[in-house]
N, C-alpha and C. Protein backbone atom coordinates (compact mmCIF):
# COMPACT_ATOMS: atom_id res chain seq x y z
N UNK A 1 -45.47 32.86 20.77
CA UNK A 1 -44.09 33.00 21.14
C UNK A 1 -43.24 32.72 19.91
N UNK A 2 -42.14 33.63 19.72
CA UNK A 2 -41.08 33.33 18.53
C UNK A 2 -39.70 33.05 19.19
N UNK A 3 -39.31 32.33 18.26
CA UNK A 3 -37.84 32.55 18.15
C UNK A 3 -37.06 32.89 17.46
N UNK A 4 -35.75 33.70 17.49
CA UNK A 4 -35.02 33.69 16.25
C UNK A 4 -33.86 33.03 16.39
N UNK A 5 -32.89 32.45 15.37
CA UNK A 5 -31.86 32.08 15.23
C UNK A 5 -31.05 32.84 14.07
N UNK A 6 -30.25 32.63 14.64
CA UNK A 6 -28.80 33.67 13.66
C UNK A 6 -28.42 31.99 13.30
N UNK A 7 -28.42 31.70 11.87
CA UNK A 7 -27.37 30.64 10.82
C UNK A 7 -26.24 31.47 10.73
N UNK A 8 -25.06 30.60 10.48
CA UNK A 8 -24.16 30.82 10.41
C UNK A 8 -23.79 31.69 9.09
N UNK A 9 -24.28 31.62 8.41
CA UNK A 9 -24.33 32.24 7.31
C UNK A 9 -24.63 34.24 7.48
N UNK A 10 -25.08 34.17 8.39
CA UNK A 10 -25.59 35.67 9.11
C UNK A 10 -26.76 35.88 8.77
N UNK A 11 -27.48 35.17 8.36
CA UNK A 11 -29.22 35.62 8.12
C UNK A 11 -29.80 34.65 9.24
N UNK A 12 -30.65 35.76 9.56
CA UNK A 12 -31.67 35.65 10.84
C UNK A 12 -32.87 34.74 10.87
N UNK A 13 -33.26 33.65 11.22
CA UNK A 13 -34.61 32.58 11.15
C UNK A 13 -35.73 32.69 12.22
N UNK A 14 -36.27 33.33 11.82
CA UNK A 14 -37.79 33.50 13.01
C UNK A 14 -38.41 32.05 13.03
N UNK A 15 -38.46 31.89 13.73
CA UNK A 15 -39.87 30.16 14.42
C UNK A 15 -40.47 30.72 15.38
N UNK A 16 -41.93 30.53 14.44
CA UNK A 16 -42.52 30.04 15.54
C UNK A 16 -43.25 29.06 16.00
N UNK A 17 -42.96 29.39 17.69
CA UNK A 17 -43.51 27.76 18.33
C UNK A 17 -44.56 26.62 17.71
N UNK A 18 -45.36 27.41 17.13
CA UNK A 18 -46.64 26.56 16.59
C UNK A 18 -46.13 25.92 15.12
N UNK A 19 -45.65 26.95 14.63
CA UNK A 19 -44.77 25.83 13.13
C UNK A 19 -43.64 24.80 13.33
N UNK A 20 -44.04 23.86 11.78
CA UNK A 20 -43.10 23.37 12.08
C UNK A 20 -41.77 24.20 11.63
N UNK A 21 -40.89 23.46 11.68
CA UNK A 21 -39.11 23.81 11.05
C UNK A 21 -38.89 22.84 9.52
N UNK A 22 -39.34 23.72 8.44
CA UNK A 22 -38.27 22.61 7.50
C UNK A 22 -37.53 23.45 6.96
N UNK A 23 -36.36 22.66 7.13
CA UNK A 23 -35.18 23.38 6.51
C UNK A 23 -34.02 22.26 5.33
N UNK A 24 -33.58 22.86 4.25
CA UNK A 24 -32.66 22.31 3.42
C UNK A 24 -31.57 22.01 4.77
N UNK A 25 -31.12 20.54 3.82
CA UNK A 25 -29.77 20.36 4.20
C UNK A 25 -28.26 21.62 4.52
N UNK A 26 -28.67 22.33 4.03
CA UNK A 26 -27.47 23.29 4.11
C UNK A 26 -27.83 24.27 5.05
N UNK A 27 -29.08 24.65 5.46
CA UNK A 27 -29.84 25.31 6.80
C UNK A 27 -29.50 24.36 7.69
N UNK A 28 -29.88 23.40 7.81
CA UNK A 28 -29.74 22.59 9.30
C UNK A 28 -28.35 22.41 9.19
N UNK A 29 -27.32 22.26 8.73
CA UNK A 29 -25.88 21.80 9.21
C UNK A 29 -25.48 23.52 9.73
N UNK A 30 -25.90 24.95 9.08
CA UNK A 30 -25.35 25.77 9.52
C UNK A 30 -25.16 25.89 10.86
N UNK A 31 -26.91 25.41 11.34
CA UNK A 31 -27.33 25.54 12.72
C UNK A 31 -26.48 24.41 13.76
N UNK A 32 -26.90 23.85 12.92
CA UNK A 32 -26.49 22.20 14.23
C UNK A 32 -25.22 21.97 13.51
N UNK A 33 -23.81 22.12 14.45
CA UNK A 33 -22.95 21.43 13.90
C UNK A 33 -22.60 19.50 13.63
N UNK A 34 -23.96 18.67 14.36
CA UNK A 34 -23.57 17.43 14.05
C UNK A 34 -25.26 17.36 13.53
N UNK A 35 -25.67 16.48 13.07
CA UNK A 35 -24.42 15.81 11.85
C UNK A 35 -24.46 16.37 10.70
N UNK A 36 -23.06 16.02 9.72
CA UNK A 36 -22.35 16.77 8.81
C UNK A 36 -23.22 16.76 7.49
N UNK A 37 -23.31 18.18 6.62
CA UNK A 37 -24.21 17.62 5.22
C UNK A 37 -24.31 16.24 4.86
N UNK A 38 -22.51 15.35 4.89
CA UNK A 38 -22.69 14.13 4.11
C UNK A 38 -23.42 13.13 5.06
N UNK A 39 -23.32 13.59 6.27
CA UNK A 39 -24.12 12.45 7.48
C UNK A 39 -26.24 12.64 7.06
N UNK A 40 -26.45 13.88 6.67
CA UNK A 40 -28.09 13.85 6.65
C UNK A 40 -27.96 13.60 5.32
N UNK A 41 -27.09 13.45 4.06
CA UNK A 41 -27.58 12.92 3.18
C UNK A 41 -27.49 11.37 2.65
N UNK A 42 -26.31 11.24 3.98
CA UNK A 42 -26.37 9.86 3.94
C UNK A 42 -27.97 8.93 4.46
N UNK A 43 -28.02 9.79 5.47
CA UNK A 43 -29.63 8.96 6.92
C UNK A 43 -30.89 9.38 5.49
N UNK A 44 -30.82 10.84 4.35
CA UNK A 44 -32.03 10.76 3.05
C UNK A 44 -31.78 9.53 2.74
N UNK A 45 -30.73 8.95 2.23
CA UNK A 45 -30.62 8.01 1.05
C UNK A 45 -31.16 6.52 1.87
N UNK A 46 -30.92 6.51 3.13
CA UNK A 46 -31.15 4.88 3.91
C UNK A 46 -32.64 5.32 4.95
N UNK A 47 -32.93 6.30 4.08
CA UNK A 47 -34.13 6.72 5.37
C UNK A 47 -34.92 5.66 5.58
N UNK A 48 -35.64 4.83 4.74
CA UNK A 48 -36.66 4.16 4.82
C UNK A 48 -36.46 2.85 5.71
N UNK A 49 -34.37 2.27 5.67
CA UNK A 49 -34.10 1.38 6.10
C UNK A 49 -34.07 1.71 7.45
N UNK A 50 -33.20 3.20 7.99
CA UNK A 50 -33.02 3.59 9.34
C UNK A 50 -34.21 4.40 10.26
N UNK A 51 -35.33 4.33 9.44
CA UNK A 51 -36.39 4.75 9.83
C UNK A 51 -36.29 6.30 10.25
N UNK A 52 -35.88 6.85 9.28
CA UNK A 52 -35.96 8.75 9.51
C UNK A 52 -37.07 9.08 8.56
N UNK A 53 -37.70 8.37 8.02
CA UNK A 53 -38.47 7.94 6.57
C UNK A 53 -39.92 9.53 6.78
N UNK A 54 -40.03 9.61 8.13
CA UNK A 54 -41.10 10.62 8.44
C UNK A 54 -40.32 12.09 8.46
N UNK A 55 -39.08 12.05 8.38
CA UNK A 55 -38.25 13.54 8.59
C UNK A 55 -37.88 14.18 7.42
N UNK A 56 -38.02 13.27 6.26
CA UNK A 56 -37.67 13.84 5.54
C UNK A 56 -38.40 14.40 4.15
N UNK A 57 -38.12 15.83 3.30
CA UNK A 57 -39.17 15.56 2.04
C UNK A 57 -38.39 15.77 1.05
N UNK A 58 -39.20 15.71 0.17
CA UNK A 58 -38.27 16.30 -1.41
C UNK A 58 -38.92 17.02 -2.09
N UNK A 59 -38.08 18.29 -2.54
CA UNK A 59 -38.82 19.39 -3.65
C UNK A 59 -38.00 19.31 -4.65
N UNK A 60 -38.16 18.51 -5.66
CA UNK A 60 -36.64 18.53 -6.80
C UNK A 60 -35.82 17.45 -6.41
N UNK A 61 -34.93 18.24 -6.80
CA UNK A 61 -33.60 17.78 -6.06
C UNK A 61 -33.46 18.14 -4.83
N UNK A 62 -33.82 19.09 -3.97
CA UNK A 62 -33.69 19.93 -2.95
C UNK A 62 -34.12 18.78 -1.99
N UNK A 63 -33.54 18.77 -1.04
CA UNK A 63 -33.78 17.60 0.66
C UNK A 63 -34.67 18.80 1.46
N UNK A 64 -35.43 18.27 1.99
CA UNK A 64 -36.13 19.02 2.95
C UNK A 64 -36.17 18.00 4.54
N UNK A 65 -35.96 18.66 5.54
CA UNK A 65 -36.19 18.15 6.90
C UNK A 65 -37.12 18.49 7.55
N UNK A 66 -37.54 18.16 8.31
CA UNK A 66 -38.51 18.47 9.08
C UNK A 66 -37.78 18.18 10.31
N UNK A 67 -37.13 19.34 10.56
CA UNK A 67 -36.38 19.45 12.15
C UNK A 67 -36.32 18.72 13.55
N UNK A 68 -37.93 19.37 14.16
CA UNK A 68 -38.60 18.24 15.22
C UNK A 68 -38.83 17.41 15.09
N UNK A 69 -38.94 16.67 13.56
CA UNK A 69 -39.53 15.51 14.15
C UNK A 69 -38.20 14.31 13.33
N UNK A 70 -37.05 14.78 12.69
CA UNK A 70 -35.64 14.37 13.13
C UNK A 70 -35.10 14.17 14.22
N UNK A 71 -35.36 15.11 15.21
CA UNK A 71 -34.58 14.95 16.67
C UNK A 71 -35.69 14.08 16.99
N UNK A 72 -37.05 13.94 17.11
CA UNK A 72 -38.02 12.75 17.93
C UNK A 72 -37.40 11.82 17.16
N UNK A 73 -37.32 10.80 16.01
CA UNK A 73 -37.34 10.40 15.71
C UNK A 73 -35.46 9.72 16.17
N UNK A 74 -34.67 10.53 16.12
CA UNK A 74 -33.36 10.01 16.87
C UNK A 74 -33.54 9.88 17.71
N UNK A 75 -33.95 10.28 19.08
CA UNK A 75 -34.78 9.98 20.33
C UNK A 75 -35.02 8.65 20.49
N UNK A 76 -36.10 8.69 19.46
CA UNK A 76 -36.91 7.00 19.77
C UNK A 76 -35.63 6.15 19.50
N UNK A 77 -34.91 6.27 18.26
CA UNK A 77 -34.38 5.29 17.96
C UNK A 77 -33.25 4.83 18.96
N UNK A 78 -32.61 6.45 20.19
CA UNK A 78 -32.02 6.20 21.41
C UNK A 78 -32.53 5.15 22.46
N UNK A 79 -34.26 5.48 22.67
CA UNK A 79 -34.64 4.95 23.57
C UNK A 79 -34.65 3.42 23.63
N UNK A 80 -34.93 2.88 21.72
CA UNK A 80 -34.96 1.14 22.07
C UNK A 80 -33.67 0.53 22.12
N UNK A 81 -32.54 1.29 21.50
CA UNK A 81 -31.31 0.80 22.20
C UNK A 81 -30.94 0.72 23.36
N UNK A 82 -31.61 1.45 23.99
CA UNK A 82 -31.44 1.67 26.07
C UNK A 82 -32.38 0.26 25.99
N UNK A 83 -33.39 -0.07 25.79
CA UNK A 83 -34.24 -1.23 26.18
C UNK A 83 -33.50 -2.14 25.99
């Protein structure tokens, strides 16, 4: 099964289900309007303290995300505040 997404930018992103999603900082804000470039490069820089430490990579300079497992990972960090 695929999906596509239209970025805002007007180019088209095929996924599929079985891959993961990594996308630059400037791919994921097209898509998701929250949170803002300076908000995911703020959560890169404190990753290790706020525990996003598994979402994120680096090629260069370039930020890389790893999509799904950003949103699990905000998830969890929802769920022990509910506890």
């Amino acid at each position: 099964m695929s999906y596509f997404y239209k970025l805002a930018n007007g180019v088209t992103y095929k996924h599929m289900a079985t891959e993961k999603r990594y996308w630059t900082v400037t791919q994921f804000c097209a898509y998701y309007a929250w949170p803002t470039k300076a908000g995911m490069r703020f959560r890169f820089a404190k990753r290790k303290e706020n525990g996003y430490d598994e979402a994120f990579l680096r090629d260069g300079k370039r930020i890389i995300i790893d999509v799904d497992r950003f949103w699990e990972l905000l998830r969890e960090k929802q769920n022990k505040k509910e506890e």
